[in-house]
Protein backbone atom coordinates (compact mmCIF):
# COMPACT_ATOMS: atom_id res chain seq x y z
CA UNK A 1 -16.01 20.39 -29.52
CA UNK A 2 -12.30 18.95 -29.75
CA UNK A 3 -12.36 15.43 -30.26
CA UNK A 4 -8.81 13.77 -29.36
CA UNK A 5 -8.18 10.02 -30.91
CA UNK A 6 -6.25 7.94 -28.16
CA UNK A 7 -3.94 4.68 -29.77
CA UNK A 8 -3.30 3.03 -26.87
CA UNK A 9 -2.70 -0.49 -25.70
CA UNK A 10 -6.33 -2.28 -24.81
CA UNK A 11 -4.44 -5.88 -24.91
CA UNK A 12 -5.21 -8.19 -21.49
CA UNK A 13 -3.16 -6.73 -18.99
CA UNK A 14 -5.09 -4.17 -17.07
CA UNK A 15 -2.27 -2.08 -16.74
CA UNK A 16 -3.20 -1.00 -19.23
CA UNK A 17 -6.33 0.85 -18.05
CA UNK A 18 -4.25 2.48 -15.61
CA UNK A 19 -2.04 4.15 -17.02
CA UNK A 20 -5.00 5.14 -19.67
CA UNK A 21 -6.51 6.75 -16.32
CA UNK A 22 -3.08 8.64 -15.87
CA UNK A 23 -3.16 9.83 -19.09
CA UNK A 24 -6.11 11.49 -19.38
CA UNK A 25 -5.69 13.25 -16.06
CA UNK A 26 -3.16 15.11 -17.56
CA UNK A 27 -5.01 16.06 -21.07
CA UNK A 28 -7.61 16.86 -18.42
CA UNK A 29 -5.15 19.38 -16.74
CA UNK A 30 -3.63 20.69 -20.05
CA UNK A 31 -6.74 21.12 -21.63
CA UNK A 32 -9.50 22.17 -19.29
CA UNK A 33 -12.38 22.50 -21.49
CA UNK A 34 -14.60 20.08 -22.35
CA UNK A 35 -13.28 17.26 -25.36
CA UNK A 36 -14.04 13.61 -26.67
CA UNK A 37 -11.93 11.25 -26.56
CA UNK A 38 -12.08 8.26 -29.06
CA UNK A 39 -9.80 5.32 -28.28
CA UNK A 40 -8.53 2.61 -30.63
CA UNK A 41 -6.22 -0.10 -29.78
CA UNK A 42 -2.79 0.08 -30.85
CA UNK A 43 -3.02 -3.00 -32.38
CA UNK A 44 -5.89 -5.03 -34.02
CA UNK A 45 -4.18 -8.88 -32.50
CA UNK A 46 -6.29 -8.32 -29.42
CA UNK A 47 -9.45 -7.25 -30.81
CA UNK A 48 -12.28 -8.50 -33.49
CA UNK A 49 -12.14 -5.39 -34.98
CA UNK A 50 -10.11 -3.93 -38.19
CA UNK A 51 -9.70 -0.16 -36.84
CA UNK A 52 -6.28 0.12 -35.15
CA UNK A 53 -2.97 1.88 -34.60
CA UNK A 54 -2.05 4.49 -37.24
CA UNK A 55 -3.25 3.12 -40.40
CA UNK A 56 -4.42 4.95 -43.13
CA UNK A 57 -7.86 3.85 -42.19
CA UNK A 58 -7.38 5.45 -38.67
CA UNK A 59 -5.40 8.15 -39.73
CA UNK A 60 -7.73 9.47 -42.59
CA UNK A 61 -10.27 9.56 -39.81
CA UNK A 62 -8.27 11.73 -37.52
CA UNK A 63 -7.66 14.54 -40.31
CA UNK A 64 -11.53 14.03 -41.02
CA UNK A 65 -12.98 14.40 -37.73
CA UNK A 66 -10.08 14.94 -35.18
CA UNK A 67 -8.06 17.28 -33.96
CA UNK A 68 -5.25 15.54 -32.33
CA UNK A 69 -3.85 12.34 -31.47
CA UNK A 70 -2.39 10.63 -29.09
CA UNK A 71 0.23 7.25 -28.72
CA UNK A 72 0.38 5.65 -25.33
CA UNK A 73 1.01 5.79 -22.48
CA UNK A 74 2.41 1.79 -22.46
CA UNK A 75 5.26 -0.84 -24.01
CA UNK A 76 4.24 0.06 -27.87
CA UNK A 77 7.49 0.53 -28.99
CA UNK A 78 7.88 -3.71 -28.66
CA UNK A 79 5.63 -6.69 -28.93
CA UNK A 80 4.45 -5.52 -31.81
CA UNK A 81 1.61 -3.39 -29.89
CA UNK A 82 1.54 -0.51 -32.76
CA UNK A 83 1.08 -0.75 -36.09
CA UNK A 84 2.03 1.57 -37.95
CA UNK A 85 1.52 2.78 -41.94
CA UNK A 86 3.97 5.05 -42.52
CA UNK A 87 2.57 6.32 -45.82
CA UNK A 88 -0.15 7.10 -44.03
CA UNK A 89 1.71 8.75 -40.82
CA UNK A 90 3.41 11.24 -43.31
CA UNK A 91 -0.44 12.24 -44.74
CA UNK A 92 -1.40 13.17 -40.63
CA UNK A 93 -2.39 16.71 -40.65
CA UNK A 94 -2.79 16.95 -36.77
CA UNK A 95 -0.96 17.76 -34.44
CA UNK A 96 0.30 13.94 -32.60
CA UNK A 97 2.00 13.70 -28.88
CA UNK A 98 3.69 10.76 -27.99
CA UNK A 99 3.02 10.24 -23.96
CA UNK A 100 4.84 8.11 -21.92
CA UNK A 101 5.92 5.28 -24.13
CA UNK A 102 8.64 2.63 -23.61
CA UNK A 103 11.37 0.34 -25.36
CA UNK A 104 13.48 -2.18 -23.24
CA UNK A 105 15.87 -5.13 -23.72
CA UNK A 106 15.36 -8.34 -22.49
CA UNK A 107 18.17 -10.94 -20.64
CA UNK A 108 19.50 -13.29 -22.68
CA UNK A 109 20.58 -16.74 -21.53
CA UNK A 110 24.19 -15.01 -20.25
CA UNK A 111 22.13 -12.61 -18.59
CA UNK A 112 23.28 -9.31 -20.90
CA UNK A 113 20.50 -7.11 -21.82
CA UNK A 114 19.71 -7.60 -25.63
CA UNK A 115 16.91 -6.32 -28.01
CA UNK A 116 13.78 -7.83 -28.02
CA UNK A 117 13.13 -10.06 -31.42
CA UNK A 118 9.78 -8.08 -31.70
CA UNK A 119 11.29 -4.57 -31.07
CA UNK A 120 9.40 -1.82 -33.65
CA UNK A 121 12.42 -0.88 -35.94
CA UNK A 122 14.64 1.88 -35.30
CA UNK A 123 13.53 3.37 -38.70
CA UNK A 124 10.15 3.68 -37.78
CA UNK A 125 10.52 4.90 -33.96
CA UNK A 126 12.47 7.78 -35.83
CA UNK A 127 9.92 8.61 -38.58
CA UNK A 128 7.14 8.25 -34.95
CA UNK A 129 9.24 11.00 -33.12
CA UNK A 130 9.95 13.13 -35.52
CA UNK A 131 6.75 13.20 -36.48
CA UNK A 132 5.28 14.08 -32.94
CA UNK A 133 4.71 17.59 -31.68
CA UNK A 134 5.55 16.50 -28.17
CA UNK A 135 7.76 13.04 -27.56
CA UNK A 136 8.00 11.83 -24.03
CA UNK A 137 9.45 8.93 -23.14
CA UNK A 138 8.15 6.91 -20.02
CA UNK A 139 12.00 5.98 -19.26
CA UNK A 140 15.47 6.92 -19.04
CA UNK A 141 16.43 3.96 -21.13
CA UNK A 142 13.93 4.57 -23.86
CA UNK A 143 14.98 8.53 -23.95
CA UNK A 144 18.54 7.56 -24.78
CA UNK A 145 17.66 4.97 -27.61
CA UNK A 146 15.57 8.04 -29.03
CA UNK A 147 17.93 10.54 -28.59
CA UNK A 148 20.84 8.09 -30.28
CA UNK A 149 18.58 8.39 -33.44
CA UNK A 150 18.47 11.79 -33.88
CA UNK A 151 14.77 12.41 -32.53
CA UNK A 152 13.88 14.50 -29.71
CA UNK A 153 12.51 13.21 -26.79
CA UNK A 154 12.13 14.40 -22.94
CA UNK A 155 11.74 11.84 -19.97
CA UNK A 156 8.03 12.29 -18.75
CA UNK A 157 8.02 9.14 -16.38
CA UNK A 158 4.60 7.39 -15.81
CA UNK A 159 1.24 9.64 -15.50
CA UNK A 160 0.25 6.55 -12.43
CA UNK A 161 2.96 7.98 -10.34
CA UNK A 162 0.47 10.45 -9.50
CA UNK A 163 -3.09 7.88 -9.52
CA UNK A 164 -3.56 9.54 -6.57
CA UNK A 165 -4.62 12.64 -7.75
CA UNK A 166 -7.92 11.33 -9.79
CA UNK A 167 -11.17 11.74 -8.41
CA UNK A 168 -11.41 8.02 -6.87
CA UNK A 169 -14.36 5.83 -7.52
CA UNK A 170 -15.38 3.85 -4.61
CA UNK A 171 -15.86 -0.16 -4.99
CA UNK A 172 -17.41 -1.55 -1.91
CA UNK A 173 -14.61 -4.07 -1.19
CA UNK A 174 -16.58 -7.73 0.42
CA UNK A 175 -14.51 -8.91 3.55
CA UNK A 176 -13.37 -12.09 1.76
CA UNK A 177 -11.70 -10.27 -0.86
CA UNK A 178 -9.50 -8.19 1.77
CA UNK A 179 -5.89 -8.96 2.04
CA UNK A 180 -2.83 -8.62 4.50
CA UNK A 181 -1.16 -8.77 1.18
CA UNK A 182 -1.27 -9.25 -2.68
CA UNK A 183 1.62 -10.98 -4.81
CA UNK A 184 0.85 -9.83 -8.12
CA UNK A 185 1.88 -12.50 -10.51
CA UNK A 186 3.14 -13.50 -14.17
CA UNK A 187 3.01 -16.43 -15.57
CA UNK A 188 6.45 -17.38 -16.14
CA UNK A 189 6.08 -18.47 -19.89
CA UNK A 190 4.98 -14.89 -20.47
CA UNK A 191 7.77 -13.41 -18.86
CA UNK A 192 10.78 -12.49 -21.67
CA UNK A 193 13.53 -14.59 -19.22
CA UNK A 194 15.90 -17.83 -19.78
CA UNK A 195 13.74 -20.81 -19.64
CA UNK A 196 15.67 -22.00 -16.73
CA UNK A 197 14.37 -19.10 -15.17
CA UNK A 198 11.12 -19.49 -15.58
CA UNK A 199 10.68 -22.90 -14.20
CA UNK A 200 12.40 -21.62 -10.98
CA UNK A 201 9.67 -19.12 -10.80
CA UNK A 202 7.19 -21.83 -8.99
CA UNK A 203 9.68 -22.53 -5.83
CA UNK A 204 10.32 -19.15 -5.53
CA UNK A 205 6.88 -17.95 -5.00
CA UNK A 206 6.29 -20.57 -2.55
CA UNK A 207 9.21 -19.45 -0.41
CA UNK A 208 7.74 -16.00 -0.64
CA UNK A 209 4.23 -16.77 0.01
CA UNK A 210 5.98 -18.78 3.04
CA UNK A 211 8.13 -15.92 4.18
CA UNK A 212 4.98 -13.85 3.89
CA UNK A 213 3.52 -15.50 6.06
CA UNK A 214 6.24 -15.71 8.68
CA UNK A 215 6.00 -12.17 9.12
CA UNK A 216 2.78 -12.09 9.33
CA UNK A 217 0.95 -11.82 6.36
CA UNK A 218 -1.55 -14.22 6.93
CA UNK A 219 -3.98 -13.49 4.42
CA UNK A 220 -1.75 -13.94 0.99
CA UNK A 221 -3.85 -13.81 -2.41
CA UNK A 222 -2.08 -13.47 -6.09
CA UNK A 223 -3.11 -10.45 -8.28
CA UNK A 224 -3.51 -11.44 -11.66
CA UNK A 225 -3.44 -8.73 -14.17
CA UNK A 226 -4.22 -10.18 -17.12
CA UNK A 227 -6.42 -13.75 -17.77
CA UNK A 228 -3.76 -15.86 -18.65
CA UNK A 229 -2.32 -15.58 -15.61
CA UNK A 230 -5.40 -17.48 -14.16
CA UNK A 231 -4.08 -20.69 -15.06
CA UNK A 232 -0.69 -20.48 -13.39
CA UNK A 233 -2.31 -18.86 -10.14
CA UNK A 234 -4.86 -21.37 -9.94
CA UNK A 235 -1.83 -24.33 -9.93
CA UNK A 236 -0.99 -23.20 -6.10
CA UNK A 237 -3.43 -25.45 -4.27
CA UNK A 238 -3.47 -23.51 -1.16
CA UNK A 239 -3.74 -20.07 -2.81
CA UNK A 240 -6.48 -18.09 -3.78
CA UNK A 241 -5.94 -15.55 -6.41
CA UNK A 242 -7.83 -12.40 -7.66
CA UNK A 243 -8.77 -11.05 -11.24
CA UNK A 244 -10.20 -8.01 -12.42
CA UNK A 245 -11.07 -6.49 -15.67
CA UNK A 246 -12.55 -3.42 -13.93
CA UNK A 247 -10.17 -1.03 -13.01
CA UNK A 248 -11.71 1.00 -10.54
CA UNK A 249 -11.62 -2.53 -8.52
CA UNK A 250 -8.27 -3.17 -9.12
CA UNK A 251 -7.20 0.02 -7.48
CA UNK A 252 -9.26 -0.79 -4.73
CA UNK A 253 -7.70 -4.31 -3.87
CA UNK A 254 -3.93 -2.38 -4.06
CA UNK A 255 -5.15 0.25 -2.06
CA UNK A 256 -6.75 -2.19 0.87
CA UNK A 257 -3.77 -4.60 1.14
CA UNK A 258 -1.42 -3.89 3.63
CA UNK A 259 1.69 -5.26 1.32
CA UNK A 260 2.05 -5.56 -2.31
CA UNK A 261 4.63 -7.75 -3.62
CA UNK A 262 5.09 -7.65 -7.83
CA UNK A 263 6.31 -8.69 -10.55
CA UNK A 264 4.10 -5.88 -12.48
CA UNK A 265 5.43 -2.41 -12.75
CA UNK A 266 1.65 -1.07 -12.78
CA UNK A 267 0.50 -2.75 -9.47
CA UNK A 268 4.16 -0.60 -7.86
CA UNK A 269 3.61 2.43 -9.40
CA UNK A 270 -0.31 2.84 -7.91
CA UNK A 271 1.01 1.23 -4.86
CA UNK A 272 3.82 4.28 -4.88
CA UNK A 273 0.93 6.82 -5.20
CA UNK A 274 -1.41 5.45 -2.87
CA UNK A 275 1.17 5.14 0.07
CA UNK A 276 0.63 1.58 0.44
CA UNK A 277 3.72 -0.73 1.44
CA UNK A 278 5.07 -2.27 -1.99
CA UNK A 279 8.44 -4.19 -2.63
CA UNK A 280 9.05 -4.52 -6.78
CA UNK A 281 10.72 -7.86 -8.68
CA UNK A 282 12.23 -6.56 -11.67
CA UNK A 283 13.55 -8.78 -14.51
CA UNK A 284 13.76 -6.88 -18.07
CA UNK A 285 15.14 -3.17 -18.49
CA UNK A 286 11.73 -1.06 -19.07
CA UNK A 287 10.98 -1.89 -15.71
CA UNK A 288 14.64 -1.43 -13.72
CA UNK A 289 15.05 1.62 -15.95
CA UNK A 290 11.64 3.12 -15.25
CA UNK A 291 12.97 2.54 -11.15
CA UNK A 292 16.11 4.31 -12.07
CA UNK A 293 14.26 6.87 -13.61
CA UNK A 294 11.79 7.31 -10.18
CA UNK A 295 15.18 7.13 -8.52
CA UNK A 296 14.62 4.17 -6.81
CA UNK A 297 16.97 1.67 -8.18
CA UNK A 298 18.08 0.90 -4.04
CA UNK A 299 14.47 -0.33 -3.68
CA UNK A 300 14.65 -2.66 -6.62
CA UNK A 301 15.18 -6.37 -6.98
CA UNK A 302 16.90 -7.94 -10.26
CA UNK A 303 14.95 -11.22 -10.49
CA UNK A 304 17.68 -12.57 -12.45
CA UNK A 305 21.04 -11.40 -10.55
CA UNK A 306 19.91 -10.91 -6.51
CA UNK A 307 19.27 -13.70 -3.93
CA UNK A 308 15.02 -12.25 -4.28
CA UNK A 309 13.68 -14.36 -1.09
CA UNK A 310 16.44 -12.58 1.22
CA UNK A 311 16.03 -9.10 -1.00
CA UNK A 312 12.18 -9.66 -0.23
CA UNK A 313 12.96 -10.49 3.74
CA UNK A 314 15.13 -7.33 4.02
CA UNK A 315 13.16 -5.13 2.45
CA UNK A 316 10.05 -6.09 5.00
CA UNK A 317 12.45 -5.89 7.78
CA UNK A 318 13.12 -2.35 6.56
CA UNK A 319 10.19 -1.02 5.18
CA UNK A 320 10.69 2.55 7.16
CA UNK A 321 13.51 2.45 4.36
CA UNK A 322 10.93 3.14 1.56
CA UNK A 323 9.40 6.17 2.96
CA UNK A 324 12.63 7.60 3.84
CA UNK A 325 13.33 6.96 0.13
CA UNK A 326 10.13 8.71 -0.79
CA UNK A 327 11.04 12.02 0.55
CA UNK A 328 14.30 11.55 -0.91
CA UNK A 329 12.64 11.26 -4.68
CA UNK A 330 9.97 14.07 -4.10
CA UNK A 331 11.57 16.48 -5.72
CA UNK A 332 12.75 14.20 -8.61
CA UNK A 333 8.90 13.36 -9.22
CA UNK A 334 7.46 16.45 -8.83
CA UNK A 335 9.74 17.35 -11.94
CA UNK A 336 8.47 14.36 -13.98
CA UNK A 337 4.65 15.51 -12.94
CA UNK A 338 5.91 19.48 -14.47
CA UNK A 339 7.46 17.71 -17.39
CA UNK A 340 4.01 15.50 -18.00
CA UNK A 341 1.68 18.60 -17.60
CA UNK A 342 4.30 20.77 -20.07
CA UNK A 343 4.47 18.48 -23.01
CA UNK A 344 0.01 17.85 -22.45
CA UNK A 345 -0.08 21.54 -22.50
CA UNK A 346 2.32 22.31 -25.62
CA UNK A 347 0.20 19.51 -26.97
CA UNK A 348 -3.29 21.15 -26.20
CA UNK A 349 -2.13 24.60 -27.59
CA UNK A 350 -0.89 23.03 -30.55
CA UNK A 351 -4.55 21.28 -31.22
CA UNK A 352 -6.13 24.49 -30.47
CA UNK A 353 -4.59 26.65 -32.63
CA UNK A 354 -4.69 24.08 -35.32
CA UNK A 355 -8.53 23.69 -35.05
């Protein structure tokens, strides 16, 4: 039996879980034979428990009892979401595929993209990739910073593009919990933006939720992907807001809304995938370059530089626009999804002929 070890993000945003769903759809497809899969967070700040990210605890186990690993998919190049040991990363005997991972900069109060203050160092992205049997990076952003080290990396784009293509597990969905559409939320502190910013966030949403309902939308819940948005969402009076920690229902309320409106690059992405109607608020560069990199920067909206009610109100107006952009990126995507099921596959040959 192969036995794979998965370091991936298991912090509060549910996300999370789906791109972990994406991911192993395509070990699925690369390997196709039975394996295990034992995940560990990337990171022990989330969890009770010592085992995490590649440390030599987790990495002596892998050579023990594994035969591969893998990092991602998710943001674990920042926010200090992978630890690292690398004394121990240099003793790995297996073979290691990084899949789907981003870095991105952050506005700054003049609104110029800067690093992050809790970026993973250059040095040790470098000793990561050159480390890794396969490297691909979720973005076209991320694949340059790479590159400009001297790894080698390949844009793979984001294994939930294609969320679609899982086996889907049915949640009865309850009447009340139906929507005409979903605004999935952030709470501003959370979001890496000027403070200024962030207390705008409040009158903005209402003029959305308003303009939602203008068109139409009468029944307008928030999406909260992680807990701590609970507290912001439950401030709007007259809104009622939904949280999941299941994932299975969390695809289910994206796929039975009739709009999704987000802040979250996770809740687009499915939306993409599941041809549902979805209109994305960007405001750090992982998510406009991970747009760029779909090809959709047109359908995008810069939080921080556009007028985003009227950017929201067009894009409704025009939402034949969005399919007719969809055909237009087919072709694009359908190279990412190769690109994915390559690297799994150089991945999978390299575990078995290593076992």
């Amino acid at each position: 039996m192969i036995n794979l070890f998965s370091i991936r993000p298991k912090g509060f945003n549910i996300g999370n879980d789906v791109i972990y769903l994406g991911v192993n759809h395509f070990i699925r497809m690369a390997f196709q034979k039975n394996y295990n899969v034992i995940s560990l967070p990337a990171t022990g700040k989330y969890e009770s428990q010592k085992k995490a990210g590649l440390s030599s605890q987790t990495i002596y186990e892998i050579n023990q009892f594994g035969d591969g690993v893998i990092i991602g998919g998710g943001n674990l190049y920042e926010n200090g979401e992978l630890e690292v040991n690398p004394i121990a990363l240099k003793a790995l005997e297996k073979p290691m595929m990084i899949f789907s991972v981003s870095r991105g900069k952050i506005y700054n109060n003049k609104l110029e993209l800067v690093d992050r203050t809790d970026v993973m160092t250059d040095d040790k992205m470098l000793l990561l990739n050159k480390r890794a049997n396969v490297s691909l990076s979720r973005d076209q952003a991320t694949h340059d910073h790479i590159r400009n080290l001297g790894a080698n990396t390949v844009v793979g784009g984001c294994p939930t593009l294609f969320i679609n293509e899982i086996p889907q597990h049915l949640v009865p969905l309850l009447d009340a919990d139906k929507t005409d559409a979903l605004i999935s939320i952030r709470t501003p502190t959370l979001m890496s933006i000027p403070v200024a910013k962030q207390y705008e966030m409040r009158e903005q949403l209402l003029q959305l939720i308003e303009l939602l309902k203008n068109k139409g939308y009468s029944n307008v819940k928030f999406l909260c992907h992680d807990h701590r948005d609970i507290p912001f969402a439950a401030s709007f009076k007259e809104m009622e807001y939904v949280y999941t920690e299941d994932v299975y229902t969390y695809l289910t309320y994206l796929r039975n809304t009739r709009l999704n409106l987000t802040y979250r690059l996770h809740s687009f992405i499915p939306c993409i995938s599941y041809n549902v109607p979805t209109i994305k608020i960007s405001y750090d560069q992982r998510a406009i370059s991970m747009l760029h990199t779909l090809g959709m920067d047109e359908w995008n909206i810069n939080l921080l530089k556009d007028d985003v009610v009227q950017e929201v109100k067009h894009r409704i107006e025009n939402m034949n626009d969005l399919n007719t952009l969809k055909v237009k990126c087919n072709d694009r995507w359908q190279q990412l999804r190769s690109t994915m099921l390559e690297g799994c596959t150089t991945f999978a040959n390299e575990v078995l002929q290593n076992k």
